[in-house]
C-alpha atoms as a PDB file:
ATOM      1  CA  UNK A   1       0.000   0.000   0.000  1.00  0.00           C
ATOM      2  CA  UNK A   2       1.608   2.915  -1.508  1.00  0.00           C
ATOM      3  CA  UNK A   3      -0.919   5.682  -0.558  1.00  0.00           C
ATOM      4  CA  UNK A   4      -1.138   6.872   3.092  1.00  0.00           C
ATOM      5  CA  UNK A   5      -4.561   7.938   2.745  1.00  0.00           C
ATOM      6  CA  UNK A   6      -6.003   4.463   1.277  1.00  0.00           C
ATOM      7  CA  UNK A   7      -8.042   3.854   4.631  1.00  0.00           C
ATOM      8  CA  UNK A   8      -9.670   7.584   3.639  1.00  0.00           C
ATOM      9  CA  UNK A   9      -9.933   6.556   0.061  1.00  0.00           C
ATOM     10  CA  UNK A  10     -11.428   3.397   0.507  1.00  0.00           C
ATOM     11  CA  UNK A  11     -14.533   4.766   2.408  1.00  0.00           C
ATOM     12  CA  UNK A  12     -14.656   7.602  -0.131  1.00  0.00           C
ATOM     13  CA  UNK A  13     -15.404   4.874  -2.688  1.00  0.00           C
ATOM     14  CA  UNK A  14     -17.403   2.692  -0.312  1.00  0.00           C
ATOM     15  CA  UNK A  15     -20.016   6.135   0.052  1.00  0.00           C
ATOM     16  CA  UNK A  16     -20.052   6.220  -4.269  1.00  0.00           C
ATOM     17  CA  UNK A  17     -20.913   3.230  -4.903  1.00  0.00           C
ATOM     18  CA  UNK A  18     -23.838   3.332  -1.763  1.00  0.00           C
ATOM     19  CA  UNK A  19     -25.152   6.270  -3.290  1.00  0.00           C
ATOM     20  CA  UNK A  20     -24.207   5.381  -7.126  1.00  0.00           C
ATOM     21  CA  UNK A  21     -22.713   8.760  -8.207  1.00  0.00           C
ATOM     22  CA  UNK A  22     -19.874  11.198  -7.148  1.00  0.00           C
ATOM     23  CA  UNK A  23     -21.979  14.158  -6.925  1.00  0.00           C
ATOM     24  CA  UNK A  24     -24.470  11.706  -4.000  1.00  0.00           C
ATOM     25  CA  UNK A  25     -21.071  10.989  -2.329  1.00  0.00           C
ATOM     26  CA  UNK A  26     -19.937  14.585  -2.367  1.00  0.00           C
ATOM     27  CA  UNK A  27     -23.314  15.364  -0.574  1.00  0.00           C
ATOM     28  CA  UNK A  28     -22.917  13.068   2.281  1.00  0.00           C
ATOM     29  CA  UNK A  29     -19.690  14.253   2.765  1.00  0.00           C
ATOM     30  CA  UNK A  30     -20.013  17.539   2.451  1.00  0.00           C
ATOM     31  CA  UNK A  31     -17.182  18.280  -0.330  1.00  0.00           C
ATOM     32  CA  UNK A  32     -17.452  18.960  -3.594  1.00  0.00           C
ATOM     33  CA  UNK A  33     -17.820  16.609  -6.369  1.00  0.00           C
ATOM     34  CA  UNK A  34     -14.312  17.157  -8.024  1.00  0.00           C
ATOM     35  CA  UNK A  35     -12.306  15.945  -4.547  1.00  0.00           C
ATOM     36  CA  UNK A  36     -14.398  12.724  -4.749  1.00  0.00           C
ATOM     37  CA  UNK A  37     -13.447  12.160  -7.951  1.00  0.00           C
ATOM     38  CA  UNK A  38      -9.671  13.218  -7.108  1.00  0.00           C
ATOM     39  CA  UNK A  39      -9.394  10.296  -4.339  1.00  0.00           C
ATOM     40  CA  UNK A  40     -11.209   7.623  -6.643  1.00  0.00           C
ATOM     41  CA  UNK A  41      -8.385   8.717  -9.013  1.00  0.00           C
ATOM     42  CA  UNK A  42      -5.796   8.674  -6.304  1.00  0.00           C
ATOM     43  CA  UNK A  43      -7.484   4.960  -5.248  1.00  0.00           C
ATOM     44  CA  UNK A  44      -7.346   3.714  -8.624  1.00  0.00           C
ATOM     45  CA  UNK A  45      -4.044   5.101  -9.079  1.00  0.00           C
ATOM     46  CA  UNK A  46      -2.446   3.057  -5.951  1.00  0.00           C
ATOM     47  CA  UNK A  47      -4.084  -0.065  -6.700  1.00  0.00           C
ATOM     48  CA  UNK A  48      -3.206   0.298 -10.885  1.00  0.00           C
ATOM     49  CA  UNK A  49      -6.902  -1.244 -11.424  1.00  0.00           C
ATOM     50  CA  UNK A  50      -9.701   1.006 -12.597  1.00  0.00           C
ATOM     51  CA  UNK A  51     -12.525   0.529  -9.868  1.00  0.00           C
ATOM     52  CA  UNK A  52     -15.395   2.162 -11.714  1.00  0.00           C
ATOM     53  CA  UNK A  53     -16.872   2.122 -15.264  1.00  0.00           C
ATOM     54  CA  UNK A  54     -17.759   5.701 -15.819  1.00  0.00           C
ATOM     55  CA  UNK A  55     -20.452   7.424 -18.171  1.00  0.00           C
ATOM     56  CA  UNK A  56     -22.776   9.900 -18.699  1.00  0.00           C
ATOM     57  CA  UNK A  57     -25.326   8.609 -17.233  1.00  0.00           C
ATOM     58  CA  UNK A  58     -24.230   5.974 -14.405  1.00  0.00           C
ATOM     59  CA  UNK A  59     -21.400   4.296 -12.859  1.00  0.00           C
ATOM     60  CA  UNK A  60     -20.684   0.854 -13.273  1.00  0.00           C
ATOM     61  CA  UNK A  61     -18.139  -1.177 -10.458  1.00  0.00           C
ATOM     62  CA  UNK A  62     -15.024  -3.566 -12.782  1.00  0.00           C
ATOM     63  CA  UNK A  63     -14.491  -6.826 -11.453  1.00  0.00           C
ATOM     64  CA  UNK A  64     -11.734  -5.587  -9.372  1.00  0.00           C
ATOM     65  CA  UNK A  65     -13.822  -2.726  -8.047  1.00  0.00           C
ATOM     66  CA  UNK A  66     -16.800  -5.033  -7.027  1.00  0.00           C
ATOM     67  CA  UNK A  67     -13.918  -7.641  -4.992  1.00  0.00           C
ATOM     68  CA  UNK A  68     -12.662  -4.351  -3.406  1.00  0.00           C
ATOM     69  CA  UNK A  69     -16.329  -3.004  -2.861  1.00  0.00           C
ATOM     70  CA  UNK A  70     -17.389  -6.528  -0.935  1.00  0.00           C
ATOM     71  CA  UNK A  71     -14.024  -6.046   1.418  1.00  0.00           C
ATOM     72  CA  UNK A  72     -14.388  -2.437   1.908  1.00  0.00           C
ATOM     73  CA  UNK A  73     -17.737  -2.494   3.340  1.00  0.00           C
ATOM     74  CA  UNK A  74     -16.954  -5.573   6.089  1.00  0.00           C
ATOM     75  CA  UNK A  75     -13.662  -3.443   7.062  1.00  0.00           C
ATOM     76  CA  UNK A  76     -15.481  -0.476   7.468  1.00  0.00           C
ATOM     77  CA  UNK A  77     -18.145  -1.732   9.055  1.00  0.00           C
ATOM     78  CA  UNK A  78     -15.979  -2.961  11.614  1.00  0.00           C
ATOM     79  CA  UNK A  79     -14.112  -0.121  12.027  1.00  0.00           C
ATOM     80  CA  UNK A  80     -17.234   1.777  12.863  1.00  0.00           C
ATOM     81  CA  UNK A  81     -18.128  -0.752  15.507  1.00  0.00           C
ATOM     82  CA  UNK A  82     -14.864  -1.171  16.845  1.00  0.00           C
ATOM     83  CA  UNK A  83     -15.710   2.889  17.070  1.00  0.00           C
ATOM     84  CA  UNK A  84     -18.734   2.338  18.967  1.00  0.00           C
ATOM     85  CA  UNK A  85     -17.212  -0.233  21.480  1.00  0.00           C
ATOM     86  CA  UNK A  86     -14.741   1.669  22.513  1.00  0.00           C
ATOM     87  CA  UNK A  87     -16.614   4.800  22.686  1.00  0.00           C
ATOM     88  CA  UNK A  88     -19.036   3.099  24.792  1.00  0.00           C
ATOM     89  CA  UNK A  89     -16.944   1.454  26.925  1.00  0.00           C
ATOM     90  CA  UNK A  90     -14.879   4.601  27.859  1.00  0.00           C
ATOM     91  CA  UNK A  91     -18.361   6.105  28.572  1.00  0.00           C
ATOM     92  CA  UNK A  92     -19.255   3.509  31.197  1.00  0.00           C
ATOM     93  CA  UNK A  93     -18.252   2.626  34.509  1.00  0.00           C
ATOM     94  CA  UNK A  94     -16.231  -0.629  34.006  1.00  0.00           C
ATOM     95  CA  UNK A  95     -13.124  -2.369  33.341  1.00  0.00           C
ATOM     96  CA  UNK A  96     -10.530  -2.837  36.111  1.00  0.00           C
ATOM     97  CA  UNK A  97      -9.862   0.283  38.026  1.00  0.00           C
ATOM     98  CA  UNK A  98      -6.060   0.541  39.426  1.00  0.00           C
ATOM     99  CA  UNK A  99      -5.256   1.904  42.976  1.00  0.00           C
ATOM    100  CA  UNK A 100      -2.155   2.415  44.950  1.00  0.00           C
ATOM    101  CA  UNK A 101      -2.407   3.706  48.556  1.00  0.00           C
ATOM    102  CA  UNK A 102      -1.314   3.368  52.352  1.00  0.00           C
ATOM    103  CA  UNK A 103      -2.228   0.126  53.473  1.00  0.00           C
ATOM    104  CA  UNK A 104      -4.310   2.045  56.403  1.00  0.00           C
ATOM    105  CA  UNK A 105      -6.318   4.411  54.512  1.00  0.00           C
ATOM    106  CA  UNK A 106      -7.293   1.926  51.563  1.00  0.00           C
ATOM    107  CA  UNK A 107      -8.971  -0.371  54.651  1.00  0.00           C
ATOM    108  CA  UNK A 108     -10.820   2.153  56.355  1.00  0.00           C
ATOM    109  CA  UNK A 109     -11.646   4.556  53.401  1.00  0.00           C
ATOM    110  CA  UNK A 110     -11.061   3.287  49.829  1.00  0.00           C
ATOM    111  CA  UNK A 111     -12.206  -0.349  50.247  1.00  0.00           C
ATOM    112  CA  UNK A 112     -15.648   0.686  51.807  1.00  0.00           C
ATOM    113  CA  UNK A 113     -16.096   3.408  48.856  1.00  0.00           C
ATOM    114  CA  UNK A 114     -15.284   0.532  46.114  1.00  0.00           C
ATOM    115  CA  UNK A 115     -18.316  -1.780  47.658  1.00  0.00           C
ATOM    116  CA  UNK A 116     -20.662   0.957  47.399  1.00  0.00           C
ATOM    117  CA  UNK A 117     -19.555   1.464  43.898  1.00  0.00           C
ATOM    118  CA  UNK A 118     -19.205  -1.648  42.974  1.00  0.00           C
ATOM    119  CA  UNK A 119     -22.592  -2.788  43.915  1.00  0.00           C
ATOM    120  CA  UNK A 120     -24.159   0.008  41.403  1.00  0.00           C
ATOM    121  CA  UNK A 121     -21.784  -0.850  39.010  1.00  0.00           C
ATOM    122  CA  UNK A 122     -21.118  -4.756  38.676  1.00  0.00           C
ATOM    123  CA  UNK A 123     -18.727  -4.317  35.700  1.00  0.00           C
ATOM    124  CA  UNK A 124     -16.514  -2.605  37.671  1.00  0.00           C
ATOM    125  CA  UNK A 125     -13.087  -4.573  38.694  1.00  0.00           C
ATOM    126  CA  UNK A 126     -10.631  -3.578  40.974  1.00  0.00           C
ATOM    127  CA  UNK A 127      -6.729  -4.027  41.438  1.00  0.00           C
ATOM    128  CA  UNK A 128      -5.606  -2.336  44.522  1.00  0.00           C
ATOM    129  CA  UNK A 129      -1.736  -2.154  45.714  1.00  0.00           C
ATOM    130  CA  UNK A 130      -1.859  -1.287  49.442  1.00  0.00           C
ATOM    131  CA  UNK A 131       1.571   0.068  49.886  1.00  0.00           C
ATOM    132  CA  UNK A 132       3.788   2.838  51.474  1.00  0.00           C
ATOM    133  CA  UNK A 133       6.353   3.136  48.691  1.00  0.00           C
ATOM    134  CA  UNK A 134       5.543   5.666  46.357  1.00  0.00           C
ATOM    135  CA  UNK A 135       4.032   4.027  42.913  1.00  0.00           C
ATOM    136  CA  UNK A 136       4.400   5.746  39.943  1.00  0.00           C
ATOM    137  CA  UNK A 137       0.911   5.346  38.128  1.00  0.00           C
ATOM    138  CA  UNK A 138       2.853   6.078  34.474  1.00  0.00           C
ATOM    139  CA  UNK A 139       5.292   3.282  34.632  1.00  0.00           C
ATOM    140  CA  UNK A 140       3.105   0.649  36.952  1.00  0.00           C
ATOM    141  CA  UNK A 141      -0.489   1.416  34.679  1.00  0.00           C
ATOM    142  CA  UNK A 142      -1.990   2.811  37.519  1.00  0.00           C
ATOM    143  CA  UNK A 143      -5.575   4.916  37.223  1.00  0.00           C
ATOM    144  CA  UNK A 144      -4.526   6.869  40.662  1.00  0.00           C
ATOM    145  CA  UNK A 145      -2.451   6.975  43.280  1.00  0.00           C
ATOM    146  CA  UNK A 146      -3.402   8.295  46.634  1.00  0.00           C
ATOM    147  CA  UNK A 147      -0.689  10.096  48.307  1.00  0.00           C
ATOM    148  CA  UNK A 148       0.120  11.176  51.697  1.00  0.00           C
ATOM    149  CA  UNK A 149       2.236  13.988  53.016  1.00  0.00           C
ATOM    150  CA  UNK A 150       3.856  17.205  51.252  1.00  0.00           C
ATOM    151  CA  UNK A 151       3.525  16.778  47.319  1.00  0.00           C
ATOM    152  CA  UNK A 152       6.612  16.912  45.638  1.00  0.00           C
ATOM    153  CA  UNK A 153       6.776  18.793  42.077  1.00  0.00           C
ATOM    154  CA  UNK A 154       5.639  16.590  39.278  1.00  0.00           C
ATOM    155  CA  UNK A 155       3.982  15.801  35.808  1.00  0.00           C
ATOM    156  CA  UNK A 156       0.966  14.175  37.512  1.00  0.00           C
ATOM    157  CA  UNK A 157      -2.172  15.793  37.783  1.00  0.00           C
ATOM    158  CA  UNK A 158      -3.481  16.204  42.022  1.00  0.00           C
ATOM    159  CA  UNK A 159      -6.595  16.882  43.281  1.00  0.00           C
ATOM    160  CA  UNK A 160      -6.753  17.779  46.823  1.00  0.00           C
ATOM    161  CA  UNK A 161      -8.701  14.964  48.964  1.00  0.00           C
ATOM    162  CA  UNK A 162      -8.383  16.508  52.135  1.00  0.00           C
ATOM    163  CA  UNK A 163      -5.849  18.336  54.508  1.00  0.00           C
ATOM    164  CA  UNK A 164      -3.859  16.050  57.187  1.00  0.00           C
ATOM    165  CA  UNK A 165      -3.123  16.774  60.561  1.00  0.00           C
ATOM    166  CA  UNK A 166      -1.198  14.054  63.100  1.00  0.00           C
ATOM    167  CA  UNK A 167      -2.638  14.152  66.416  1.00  0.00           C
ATOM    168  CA  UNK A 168      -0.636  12.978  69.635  1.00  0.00           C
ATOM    169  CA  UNK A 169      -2.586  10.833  71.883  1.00  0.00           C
ATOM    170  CA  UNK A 170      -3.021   8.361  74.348  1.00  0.00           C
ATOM    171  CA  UNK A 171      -5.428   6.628  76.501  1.00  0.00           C
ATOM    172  CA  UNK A 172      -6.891   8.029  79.431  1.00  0.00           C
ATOM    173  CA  UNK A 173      -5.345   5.169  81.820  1.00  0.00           C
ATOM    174  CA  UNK A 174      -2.213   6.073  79.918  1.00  0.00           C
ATOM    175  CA  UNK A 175      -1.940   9.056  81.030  1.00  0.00           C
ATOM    176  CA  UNK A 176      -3.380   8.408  84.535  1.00  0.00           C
ATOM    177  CA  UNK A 177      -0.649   6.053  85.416  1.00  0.00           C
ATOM    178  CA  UNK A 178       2.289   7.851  84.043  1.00  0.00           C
ATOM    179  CA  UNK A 179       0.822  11.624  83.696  1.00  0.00           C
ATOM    180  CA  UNK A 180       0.433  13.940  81.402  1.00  0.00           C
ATOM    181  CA  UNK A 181       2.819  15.573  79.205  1.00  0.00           C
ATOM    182  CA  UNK A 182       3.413  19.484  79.043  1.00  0.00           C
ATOM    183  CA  UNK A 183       6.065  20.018  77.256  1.00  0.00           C
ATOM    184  CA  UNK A 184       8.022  18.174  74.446  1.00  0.00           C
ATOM    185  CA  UNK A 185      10.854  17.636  76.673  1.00  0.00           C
ATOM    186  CA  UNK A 186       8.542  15.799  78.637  1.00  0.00           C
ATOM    187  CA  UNK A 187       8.144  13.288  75.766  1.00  0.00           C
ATOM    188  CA  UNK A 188      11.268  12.042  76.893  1.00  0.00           C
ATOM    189  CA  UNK A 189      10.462  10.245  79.789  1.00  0.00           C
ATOM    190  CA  UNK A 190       7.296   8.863  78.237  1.00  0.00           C
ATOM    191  CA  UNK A 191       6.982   5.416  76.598  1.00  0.00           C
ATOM    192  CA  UNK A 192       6.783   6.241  73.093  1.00  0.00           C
ATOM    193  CA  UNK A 193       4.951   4.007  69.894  1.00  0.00           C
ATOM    194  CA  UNK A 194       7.253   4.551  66.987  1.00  0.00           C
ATOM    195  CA  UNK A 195       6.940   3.123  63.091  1.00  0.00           C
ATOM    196  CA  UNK A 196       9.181   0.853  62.126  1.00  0.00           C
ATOM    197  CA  UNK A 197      10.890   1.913  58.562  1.00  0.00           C
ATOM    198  CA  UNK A 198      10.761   5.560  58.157  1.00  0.00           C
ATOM    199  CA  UNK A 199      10.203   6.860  61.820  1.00  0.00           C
ATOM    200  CA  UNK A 200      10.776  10.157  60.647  1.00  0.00           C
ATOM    201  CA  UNK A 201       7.148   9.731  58.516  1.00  0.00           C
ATOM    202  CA  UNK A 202       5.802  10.299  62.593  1.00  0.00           C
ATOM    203  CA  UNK A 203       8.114  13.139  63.263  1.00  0.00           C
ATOM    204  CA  UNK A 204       9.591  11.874  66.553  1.00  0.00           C
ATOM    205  CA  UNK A 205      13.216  12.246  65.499  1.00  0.00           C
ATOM    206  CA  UNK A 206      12.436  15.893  64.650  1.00  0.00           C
ATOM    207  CA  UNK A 207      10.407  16.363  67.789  1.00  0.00           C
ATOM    208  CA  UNK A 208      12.623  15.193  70.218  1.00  0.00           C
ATOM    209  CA  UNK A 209      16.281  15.253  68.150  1.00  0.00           C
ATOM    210  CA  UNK A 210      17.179  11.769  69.374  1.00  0.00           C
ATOM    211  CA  UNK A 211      18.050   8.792  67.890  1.00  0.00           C
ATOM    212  CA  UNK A 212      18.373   6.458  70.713  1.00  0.00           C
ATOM    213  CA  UNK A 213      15.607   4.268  71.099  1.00  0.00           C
ATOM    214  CA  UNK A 214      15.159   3.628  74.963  1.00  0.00           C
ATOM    215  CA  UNK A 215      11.776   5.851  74.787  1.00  0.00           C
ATOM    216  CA  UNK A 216      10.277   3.587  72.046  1.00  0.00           C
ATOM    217  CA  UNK A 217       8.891   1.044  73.831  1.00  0.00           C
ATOM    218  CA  UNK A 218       6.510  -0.861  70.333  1.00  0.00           C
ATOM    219  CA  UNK A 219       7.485   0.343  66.938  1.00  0.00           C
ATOM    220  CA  UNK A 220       5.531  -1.127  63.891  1.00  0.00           C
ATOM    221  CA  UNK A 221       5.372  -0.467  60.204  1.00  0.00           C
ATOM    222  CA  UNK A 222       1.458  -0.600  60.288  1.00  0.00           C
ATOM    223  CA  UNK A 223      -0.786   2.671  61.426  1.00  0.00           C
ATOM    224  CA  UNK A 224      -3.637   0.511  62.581  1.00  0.00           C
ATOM    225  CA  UNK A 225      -0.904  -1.436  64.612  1.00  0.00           C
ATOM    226  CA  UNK A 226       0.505   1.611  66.348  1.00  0.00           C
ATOM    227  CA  UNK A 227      -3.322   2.618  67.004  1.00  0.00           C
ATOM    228  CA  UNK A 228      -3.984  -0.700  68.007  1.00  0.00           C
ATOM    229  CA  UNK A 229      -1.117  -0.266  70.766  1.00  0.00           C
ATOM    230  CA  UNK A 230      -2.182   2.834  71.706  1.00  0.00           C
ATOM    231  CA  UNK A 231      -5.661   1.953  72.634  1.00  0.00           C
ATOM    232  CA  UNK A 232      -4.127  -0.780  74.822  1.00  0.00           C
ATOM    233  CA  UNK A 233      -2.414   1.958  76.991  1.00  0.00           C
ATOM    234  CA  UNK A 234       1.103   1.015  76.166  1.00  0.00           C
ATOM    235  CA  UNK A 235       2.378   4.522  75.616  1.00  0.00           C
ATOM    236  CA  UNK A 236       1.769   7.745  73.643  1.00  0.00           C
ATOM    237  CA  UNK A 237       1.668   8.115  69.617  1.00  0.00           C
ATOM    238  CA  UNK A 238       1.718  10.565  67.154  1.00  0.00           C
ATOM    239  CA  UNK A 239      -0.396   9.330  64.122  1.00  0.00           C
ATOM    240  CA  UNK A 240      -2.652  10.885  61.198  1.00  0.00           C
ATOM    241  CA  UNK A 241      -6.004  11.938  62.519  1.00  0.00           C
ATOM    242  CA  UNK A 242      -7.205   9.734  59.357  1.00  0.00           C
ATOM    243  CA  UNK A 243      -6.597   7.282  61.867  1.00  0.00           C
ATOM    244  CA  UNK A 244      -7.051   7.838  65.403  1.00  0.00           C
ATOM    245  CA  UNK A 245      -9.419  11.210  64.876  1.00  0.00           C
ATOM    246  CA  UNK A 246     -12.355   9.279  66.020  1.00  0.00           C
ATOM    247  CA  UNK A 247     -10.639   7.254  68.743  1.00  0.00           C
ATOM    248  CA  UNK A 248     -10.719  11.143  70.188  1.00  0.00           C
ATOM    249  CA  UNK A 249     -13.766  11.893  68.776  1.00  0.00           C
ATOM    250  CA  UNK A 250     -15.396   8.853  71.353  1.00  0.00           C
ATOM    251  CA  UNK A 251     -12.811   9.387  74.109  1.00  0.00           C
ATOM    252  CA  UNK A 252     -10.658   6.103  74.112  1.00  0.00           C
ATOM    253  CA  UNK A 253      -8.068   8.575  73.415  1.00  0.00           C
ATOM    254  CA  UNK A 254      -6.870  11.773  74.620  1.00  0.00           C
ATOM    255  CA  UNK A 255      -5.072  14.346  72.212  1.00  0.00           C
ATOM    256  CA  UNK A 256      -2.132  16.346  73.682  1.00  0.00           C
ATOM    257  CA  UNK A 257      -1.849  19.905  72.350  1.00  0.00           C
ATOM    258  CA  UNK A 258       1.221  20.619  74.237  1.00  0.00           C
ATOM    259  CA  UNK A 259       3.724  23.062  71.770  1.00  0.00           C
ATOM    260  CA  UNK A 260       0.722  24.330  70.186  1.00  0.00           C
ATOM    261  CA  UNK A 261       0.911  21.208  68.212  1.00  0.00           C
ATOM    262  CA  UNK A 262       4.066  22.355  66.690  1.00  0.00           C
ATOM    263  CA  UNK A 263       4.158  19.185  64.624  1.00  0.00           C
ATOM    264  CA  UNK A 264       1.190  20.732  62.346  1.00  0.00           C
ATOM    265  CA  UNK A 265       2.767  23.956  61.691  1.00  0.00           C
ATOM    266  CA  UNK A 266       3.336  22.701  58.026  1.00  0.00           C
ATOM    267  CA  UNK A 267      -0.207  21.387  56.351  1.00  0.00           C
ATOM    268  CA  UNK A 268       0.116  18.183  54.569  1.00  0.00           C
ATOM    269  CA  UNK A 269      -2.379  16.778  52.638  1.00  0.00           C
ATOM    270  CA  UNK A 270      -4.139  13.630  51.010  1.00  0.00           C
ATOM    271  CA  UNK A 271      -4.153  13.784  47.580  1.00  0.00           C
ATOM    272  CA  UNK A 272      -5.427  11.608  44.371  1.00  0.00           C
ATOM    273  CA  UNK A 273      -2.868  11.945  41.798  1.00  0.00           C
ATOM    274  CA  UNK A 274      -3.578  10.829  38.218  1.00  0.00           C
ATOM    275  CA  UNK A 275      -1.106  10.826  34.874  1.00  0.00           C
ATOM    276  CA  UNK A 276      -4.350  11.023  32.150  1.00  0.00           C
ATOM    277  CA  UNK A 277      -5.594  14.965  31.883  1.00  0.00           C
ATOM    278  CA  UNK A 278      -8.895  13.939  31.115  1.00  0.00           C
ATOM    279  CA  UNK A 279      -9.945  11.241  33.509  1.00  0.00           C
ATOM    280  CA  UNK A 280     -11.969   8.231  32.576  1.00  0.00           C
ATOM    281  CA  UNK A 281     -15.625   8.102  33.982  1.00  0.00           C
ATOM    282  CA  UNK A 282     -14.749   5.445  36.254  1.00  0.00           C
ATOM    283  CA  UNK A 283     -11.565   7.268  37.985  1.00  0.00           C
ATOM    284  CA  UNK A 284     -14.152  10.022  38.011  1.00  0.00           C
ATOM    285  CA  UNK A 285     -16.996   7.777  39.872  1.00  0.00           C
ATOM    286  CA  UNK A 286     -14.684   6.827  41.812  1.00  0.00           C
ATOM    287  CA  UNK A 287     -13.227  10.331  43.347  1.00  0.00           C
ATOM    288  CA  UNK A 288     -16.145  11.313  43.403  1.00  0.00           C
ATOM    289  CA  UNK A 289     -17.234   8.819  45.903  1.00  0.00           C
ATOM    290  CA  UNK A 290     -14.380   8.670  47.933  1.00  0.00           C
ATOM    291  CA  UNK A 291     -14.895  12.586  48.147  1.00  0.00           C
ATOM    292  CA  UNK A 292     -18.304  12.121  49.527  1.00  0.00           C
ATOM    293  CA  UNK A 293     -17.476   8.924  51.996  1.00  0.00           C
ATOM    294  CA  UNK A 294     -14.854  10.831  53.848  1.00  0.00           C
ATOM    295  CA  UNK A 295     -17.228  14.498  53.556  1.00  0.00           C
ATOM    296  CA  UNK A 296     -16.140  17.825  53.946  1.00  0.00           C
ATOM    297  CA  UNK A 297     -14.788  18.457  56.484  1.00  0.00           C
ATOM    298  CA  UNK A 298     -13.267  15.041  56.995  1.00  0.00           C
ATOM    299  CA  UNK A 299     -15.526  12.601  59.334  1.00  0.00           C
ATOM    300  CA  UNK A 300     -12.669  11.986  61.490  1.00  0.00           C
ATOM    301  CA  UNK A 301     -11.215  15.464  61.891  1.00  0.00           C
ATOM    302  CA  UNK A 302     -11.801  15.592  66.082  1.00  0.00           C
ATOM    303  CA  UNK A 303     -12.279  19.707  66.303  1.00  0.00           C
END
């Protein structure tokens, strides 16, 4: 296939011989007669067969142009279906829909919005990576990420879920037993709940600017974990109030304001970041829902 336009061509000469003259072909597609007949030439040209029998009064298809006129139509045809499939299938909420978050927030906030959405929309399927390294949604095929923290400068497009505060708490028997904290120094002397792998993530190095680890008395890799130790009064934490906001909410724990919650001076933020600028319908289903299951302000925010 010589010509680059033969695809364009072809239906061209599919729409003559439908309406059984150049000047009904022109009309569907709105150009003049004499450019039809320039890309029948140009067809007949790149195949060196003549496709129609022209005269005066009709046109007539050549053996070769009738062969080519039974093909055309079945490719075409397809094509335009292939059209509509796609079309419709981008227009519908389905397919598998790709997620990458903390392992924390996709239990208690993502998984519960997918059942809801799944249940309206059973053609929906779901992949989701529950992890704390940072996935890259270009080269892992993922529809979003959901980030946590200070966004860094990049080529994906964020949208804002919600601002992120860490709250530092403890139980009320906690506290009772070993008293209550007034000043960071104070920290100190306090058993502490640390995360394993990245304490920094918490802040404590920054809070306290050790590095020994005699006041950690549990450290874990897993928020729910730490909350988990927390609510059994083993010593204070410092965790996202994504997680423990309505532990304070209900009272099982007690948040310490003590430094005017210096630790919060900088707003971080949860974020959905996605590399497509226009998003599909069901990445937009999707925020949207999780947008509405965590509300505005955020359920758990304490204040």
């Amino acid at each position: 296939m010589k010509d680059p336009k033969f695809a364009e061509h072809l239906a061209v000469f599919v729409d003559v011989v439908r309406s059984g003259s150049f000047s009904g072909a022109s009309r569907r597609r709105s150009v003049t007669p004499s450019s039809v007949v320039r890309q029948i030439d140009g067809l007949e040209a790149d195949l060196g067969v003549p496709l129609l029998v022209r005269s005066t009064r009709a046109l007539a298809l050549t053996d070769a142009g009738e062969r080519l006129f039974e093909r055309a139509q079945r490719l075409l045809d397809d094509l335009a279906d292939t059209h509509a499939e796609i079309v419709a299938l981008d227009a519908a909420i389905a397919g598998t829909l790709r997620i990458a978050c903390f392992p924390t927030f996709g239990k208690r906030y993502v998984i519960p919005t997918l059942e809801a959405m799944m249940q309206e929309h059973p053609k929906l399927k779901v992949e989701l990576d529950l992890t704390e390294r940072l996935a890259d949604p270009v080269l892992e095929r993922l529809d979003l990420v959901i980030r946590i923290g200070e966004l860094q400068d990049s080529t994906l497009i964020a949208a804002k879920l919600a601002e992120q505060k860490r709250l530092l708490v403890a139980t009320p028997a906690y506290l009772e037993k070993h008293g209550t904290p007034d000043a960071l120094e104070m920290l100190e002397t306090h058993r502490l709940i640390d995360k394993l792998h990245g304490a920094d993530l918490l802040g404590w190095r920054d809070l306290l600017n050790h590095t020994a680890d005699a006041a950690d008395v549990f450290r874990c890799d897993d928020f729910e974990a730490m909350r988990g130790a927390a609510l059994a009064h083993m010593g204070i934490a410092l965790l996202p109030d994504w997680v423990v906001g309505p532990d304070v909410s209900s009272g099982e724990l007690v948040r310490l304001t003590i430094a005017d919650e210096v630790w919060n001076k900088t707003t971080k933020g949860i974020y959905l970041l996605r590399a497509l600028a226009q998003p599909s319908p069901k990445v937009k289903a999707f925020s949207a829902a999780l947008r509405q299951f965590i509300g505005s302000p955020p359920h758990w925010d304490p204040t």
